[in-house]
Protein backbone atom coordinates (compact mmCIF):
# COMPACT_ATOMS: atom_id res chain seq x y z
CA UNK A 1 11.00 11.33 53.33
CA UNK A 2 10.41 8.51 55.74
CA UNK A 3 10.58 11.00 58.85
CA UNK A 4 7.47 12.81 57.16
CA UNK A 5 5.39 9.45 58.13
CA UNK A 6 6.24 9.15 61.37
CA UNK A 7 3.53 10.74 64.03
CA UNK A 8 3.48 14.09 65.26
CA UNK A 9 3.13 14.89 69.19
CA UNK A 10 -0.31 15.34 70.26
CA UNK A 11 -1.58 19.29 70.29
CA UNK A 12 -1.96 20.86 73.48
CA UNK A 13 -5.46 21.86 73.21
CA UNK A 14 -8.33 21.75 75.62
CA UNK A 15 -10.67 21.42 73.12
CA UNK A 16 -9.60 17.90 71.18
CA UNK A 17 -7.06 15.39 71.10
CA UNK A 18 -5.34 13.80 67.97
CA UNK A 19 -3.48 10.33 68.02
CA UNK A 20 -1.96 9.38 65.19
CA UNK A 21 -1.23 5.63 64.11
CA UNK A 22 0.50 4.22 61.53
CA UNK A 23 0.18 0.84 60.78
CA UNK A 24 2.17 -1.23 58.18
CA UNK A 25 1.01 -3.35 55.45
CA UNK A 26 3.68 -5.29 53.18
CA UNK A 27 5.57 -1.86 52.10
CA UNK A 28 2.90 0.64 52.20
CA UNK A 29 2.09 2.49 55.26
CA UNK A 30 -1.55 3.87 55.96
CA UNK A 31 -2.33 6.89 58.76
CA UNK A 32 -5.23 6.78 60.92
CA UNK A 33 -6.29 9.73 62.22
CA UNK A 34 -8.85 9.62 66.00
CA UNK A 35 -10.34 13.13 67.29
CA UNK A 36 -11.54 12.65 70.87
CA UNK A 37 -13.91 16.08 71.71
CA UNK A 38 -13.55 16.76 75.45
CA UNK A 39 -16.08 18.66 76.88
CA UNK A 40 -14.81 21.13 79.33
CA UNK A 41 -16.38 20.31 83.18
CA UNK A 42 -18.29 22.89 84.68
CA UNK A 43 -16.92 24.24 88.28
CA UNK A 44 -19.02 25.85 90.60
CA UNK A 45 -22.63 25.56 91.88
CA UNK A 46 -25.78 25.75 89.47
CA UNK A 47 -28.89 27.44 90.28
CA UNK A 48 -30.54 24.59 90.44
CA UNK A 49 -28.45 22.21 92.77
CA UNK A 50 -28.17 25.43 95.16
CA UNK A 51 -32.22 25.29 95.43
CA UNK A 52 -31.43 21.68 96.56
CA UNK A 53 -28.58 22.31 98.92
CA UNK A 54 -31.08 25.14 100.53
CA UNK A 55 -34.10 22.76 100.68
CA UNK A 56 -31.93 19.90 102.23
CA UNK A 57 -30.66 22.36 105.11
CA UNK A 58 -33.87 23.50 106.17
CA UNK A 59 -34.82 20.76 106.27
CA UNK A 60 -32.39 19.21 108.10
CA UNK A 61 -32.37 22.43 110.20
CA UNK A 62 -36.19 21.63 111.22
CA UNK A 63 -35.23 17.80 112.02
CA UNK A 64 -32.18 18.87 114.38
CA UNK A 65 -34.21 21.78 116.07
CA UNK A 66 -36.32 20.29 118.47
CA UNK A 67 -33.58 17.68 119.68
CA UNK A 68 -30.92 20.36 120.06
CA UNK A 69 -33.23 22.36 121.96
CA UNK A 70 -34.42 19.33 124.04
CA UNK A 71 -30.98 18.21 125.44
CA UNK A 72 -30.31 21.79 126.11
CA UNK A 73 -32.45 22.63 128.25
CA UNK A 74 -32.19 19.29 129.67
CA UNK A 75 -29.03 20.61 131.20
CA UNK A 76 -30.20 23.85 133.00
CA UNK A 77 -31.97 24.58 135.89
CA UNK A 78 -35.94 26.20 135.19
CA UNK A 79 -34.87 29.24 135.74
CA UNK A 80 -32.16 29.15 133.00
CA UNK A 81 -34.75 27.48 130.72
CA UNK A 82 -36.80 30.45 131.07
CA UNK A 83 -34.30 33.21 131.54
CA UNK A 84 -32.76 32.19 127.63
CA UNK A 85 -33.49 29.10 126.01
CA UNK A 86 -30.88 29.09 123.51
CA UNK A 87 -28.09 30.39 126.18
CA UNK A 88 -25.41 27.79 126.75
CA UNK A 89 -26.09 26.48 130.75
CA UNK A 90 -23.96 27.90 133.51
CA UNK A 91 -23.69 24.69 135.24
CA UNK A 92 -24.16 21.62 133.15
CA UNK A 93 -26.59 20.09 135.59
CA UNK A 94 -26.56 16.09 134.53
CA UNK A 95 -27.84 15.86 137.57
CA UNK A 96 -31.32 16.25 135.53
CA UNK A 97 -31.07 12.87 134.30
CA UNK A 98 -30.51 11.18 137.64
CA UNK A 99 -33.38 12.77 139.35
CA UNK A 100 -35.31 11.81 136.47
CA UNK A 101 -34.45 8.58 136.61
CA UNK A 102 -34.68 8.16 140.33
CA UNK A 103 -38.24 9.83 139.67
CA UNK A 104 -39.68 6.24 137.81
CA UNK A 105 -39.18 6.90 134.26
CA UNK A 106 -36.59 3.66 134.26
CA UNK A 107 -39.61 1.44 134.68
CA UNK A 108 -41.72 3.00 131.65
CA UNK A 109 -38.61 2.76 129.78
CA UNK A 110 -37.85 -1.12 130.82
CA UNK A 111 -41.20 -1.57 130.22
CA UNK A 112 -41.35 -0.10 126.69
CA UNK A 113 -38.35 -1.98 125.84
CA UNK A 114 -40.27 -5.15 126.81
CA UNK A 115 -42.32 -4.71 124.70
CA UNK A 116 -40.82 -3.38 121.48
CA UNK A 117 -38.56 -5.87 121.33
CA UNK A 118 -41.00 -9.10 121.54
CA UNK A 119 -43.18 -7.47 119.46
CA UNK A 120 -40.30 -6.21 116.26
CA UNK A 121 -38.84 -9.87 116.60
CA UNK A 122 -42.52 -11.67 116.49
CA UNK A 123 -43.81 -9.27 113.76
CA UNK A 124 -40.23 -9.63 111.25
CA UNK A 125 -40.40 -13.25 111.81
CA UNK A 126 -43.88 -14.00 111.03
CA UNK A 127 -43.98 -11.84 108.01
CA UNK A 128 -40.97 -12.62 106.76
CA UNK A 129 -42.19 -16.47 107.19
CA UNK A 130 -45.52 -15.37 105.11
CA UNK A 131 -43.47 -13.42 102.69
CA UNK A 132 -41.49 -16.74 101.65
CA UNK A 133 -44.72 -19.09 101.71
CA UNK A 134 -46.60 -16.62 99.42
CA UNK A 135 -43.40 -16.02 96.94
CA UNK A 136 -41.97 -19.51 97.01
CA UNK A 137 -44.60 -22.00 97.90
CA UNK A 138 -47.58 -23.13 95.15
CA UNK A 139 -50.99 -23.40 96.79
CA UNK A 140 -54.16 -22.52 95.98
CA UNK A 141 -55.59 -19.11 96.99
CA UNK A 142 -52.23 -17.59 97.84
CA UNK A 143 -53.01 -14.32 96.34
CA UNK A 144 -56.65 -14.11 97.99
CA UNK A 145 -54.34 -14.81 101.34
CA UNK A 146 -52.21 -12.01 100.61
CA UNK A 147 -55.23 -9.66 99.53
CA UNK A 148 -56.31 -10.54 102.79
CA UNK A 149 -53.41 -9.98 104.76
CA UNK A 150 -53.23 -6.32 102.78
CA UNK A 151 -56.50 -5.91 103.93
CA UNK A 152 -55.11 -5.11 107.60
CA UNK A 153 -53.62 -2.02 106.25
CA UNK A 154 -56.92 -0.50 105.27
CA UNK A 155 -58.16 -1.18 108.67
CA UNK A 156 -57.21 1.68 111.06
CA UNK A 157 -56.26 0.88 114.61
CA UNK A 158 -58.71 3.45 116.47
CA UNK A 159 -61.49 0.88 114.93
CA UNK A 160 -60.55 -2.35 116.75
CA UNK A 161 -60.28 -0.30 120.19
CA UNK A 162 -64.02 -1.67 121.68
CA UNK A 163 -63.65 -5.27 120.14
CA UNK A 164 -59.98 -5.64 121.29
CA UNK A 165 -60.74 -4.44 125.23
CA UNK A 166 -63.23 -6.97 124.86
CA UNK A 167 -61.29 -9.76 124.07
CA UNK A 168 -58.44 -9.12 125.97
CA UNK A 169 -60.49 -8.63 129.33
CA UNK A 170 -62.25 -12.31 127.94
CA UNK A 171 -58.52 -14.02 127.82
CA UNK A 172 -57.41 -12.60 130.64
CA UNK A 173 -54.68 -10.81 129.61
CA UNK A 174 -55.56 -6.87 129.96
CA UNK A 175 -53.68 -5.06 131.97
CA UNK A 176 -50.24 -7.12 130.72
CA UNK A 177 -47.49 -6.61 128.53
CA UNK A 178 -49.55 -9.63 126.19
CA UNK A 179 -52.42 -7.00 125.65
CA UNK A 180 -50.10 -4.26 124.02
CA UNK A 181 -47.76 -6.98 122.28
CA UNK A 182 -50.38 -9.34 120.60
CA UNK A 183 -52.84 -6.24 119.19
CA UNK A 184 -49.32 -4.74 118.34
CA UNK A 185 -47.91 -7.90 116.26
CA UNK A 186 -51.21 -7.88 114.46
CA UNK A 187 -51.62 -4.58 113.55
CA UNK A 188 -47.83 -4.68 111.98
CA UNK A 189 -47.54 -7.76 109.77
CA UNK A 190 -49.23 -6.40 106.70
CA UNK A 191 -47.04 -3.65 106.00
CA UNK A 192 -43.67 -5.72 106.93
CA UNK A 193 -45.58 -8.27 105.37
CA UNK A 194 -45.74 -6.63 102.27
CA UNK A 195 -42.35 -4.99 102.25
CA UNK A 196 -40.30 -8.35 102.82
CA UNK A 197 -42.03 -9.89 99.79
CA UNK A 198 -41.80 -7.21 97.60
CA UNK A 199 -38.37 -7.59 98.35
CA UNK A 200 -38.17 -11.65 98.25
CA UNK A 201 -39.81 -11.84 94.42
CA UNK A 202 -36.16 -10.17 93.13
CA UNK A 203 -34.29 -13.12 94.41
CA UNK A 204 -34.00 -15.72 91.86
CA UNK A 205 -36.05 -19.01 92.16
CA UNK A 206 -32.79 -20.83 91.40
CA UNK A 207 -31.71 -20.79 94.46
CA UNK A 208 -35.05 -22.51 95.81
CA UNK A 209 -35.11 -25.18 92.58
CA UNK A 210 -31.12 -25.99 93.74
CA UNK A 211 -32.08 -26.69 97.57
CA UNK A 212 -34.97 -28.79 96.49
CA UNK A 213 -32.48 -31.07 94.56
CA UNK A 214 -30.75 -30.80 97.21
CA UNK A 215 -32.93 -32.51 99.33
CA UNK A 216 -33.89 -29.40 101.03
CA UNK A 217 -37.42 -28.62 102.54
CA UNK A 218 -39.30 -25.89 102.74
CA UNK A 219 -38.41 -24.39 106.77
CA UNK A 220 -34.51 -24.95 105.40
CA UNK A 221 -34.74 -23.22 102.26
CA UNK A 222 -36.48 -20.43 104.55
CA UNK A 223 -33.79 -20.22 107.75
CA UNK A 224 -30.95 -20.96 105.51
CA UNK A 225 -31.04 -19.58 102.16
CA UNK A 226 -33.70 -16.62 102.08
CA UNK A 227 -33.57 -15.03 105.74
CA UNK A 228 -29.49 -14.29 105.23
CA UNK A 229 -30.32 -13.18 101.59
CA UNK A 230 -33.01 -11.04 102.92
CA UNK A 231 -30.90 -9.29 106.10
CA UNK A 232 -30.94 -5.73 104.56
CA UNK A 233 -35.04 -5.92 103.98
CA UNK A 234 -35.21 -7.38 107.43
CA UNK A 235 -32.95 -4.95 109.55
CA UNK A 236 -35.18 -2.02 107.87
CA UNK A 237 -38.22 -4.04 108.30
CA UNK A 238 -36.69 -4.31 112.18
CA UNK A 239 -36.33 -0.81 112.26
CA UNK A 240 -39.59 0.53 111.09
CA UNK A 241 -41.73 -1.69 113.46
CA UNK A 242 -39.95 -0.66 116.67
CA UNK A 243 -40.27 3.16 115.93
CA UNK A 244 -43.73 2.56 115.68
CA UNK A 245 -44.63 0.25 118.83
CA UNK A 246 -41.91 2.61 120.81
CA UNK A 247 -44.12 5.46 119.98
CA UNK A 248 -47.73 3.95 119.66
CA UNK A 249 -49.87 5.92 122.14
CA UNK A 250 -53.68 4.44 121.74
CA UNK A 251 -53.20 1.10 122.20
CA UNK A 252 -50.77 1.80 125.31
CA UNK A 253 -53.31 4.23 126.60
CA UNK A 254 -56.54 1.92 126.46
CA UNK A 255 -54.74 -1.68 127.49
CA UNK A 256 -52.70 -1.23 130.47
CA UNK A 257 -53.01 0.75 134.13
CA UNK A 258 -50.79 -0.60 136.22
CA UNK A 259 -48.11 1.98 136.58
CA UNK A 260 -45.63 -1.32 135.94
CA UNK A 261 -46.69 -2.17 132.85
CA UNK A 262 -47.26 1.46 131.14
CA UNK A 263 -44.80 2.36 128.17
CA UNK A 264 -42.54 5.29 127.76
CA UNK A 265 -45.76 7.48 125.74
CA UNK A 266 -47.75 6.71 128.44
CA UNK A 267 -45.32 6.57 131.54
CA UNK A 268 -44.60 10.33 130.09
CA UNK A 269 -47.66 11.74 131.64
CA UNK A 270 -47.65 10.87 134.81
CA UNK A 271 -44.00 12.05 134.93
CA UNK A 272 -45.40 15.35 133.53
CA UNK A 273 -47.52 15.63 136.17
CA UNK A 274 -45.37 14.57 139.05
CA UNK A 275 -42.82 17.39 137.56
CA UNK A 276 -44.80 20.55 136.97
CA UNK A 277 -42.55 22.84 138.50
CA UNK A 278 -39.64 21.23 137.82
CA UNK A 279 -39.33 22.08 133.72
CA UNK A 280 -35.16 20.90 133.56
CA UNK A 281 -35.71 17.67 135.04
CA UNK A 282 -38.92 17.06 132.81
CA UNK A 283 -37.05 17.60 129.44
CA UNK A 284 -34.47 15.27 130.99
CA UNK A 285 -36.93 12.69 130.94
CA UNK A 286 -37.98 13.64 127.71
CA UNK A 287 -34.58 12.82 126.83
CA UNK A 288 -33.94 9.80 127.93
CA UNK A 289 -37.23 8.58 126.32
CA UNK A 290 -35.65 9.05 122.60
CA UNK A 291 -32.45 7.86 123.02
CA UNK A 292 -33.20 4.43 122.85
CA UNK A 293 -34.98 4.55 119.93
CA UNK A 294 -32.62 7.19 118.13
CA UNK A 295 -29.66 5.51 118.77
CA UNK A 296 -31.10 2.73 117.53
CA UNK A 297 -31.42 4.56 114.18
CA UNK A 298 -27.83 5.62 114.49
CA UNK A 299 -26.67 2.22 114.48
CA UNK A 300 -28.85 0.91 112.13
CA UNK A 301 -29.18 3.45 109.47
CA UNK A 302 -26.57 2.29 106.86
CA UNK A 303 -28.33 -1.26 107.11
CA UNK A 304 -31.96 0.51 106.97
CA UNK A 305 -31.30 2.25 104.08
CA UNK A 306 -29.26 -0.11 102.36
CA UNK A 307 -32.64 -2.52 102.62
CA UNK A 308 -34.72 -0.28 101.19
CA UNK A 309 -32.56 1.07 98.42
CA UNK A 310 -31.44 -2.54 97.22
CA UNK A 311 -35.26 -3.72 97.07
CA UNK A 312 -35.80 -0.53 95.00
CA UNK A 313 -32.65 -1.45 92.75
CA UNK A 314 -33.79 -5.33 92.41
């Protein structure tokens, strides 16, 4: 009978899943049958993802530690400190932070901003600008350049210490913020170097071939066509360099001595020693010495790791 050809309602099975078709052609009808397996999902954690969950708390545990402890204790008195470290204070004392501000750590901390910030913007810019000469540009000897330039990363800092004093004390400029930024700049374009252009080669050298007929030159193509396309290289880029110069400690130890010019790393120890007794108001320093720099990550992080993992994708 005709009914017989018509389809039957799927099954109700877990394990497969048949549609039936019928198609027409002139007066004859044909049935196609379609089995669809679905694999059941698995629920529940395996051994082997809750290793990973384990390994990522610990170490996320170890990470958080020493920064929950820190702002703490930052909040007791000495006495409290020492009587239970990982008691909750009896008097939130944020008075701590205002004697340790009123105590000079706000010049260090002015200072090392100073300097961080001339020397992240200088060191992005000028490697991003040698990043786009040595993908983009056709010259002779650009790859012995760039050999050159990832020469500085062999080169450890603690090396250049004698030769550096020297010249700085010939120019005239020890003893200033220019003798922490310029050794600082130097020391930090090969790496950036190195990561903006490894991120510049993935963008296509259409774009540069379509400004030239444009009537583009060479600095426009640069400010207006790579440097947006490159942001996400460049904030991480951005990021990297200050959490070094913030917490560079030779260089800031060997150049400066006026108590004006010294950075947070440095500016730490003779706060240390002004504040022997007074442990609460010495990890309230402490403190405020990270939170520039870590709420600088904060804000950052989704652009910082959004550079690195597109470069990686490219």
């Amino acid at each position: 009978m005709w009914w017989a050809m018509l389809p039957r309602s799927p099954p109700s099975s877990s394990s497969s899943l048949f549609r039936w078709a019928m198609c027409n052609s002139g007066c004859s009808g044909t049935i196609e049958m379609t089995a669809v397996v679905l694999t059941p999902r698995r629920t529940g954690l395996t051994p082997s993802y809750a290793i990973f969950l384990i390994l990522f708390w610990l170490l996320a545990g170890a990470s958080v530690y020493p920064l929950f402890w820190l702002f703490l204790n930052s909040l007791k008195s000495s006495a409290e400190m020492f009587g239970g470290a990982w008691a909750l204070p009896e008097e939130w004392r944020w008075s701590n932070y205002t004697a340790a501000w009123d105590a000079g750590i706000s010049q260090y901390l002015v200072s090392s901003i100073i300097v961080t910030v001339a020397s992240t913007i200088l060191v992005v810019f000028l490697s991003s600008a040698a990043a786009f000469a040595l993908v983009v540009l056709k010259f002779r000897g650009k790859m012995l350049i760039y050999a050159a330039i990832l020469g500085g990363l062999i080169l450890p800092p603690e090396v250049s210490l004698f030769p550096l004093f020297k010249t700085l004390n010939t120019l005239g400029i020890y003893n200033t913020y220019f003798a922490l930024i310029i050794p600082y700049v130097a020391f930090g374009i090969p790496f950036t170097t190195f990561l903006i252009r490894s991120y510049m080669v993935t963008i296509p050298h259409e774009l540069n071939e379509a400004s030239i007929m444009d009537g583009a030159g060479p600095v426009w193509t640069f400010l207006h066509v790579y440097l947006p396309l490159c942001r996400p290289i460049l904030a991480s880029a951005a990021l990297i360099e200050a959490m070094r110069v913030w917490n560079e400690f030779i260089f800031a130890l060997t150049f400066v001595e006026s108590e004006s010019v010294k950075t947070i790393t440095i500016g730490m120890m003779s706060f240390a020693n002004a504040l022997r007794r007074d442990w609460a108001v010495l990890m309230a320093g402490l403190a405020i010495s990270i939170i520039p720099i870590l709420a600088t990550f904060l804000v950052m992080q989704r652009q910082f790791i959004g550079g690195l993992t597109q470069g990686a994708i490219k």
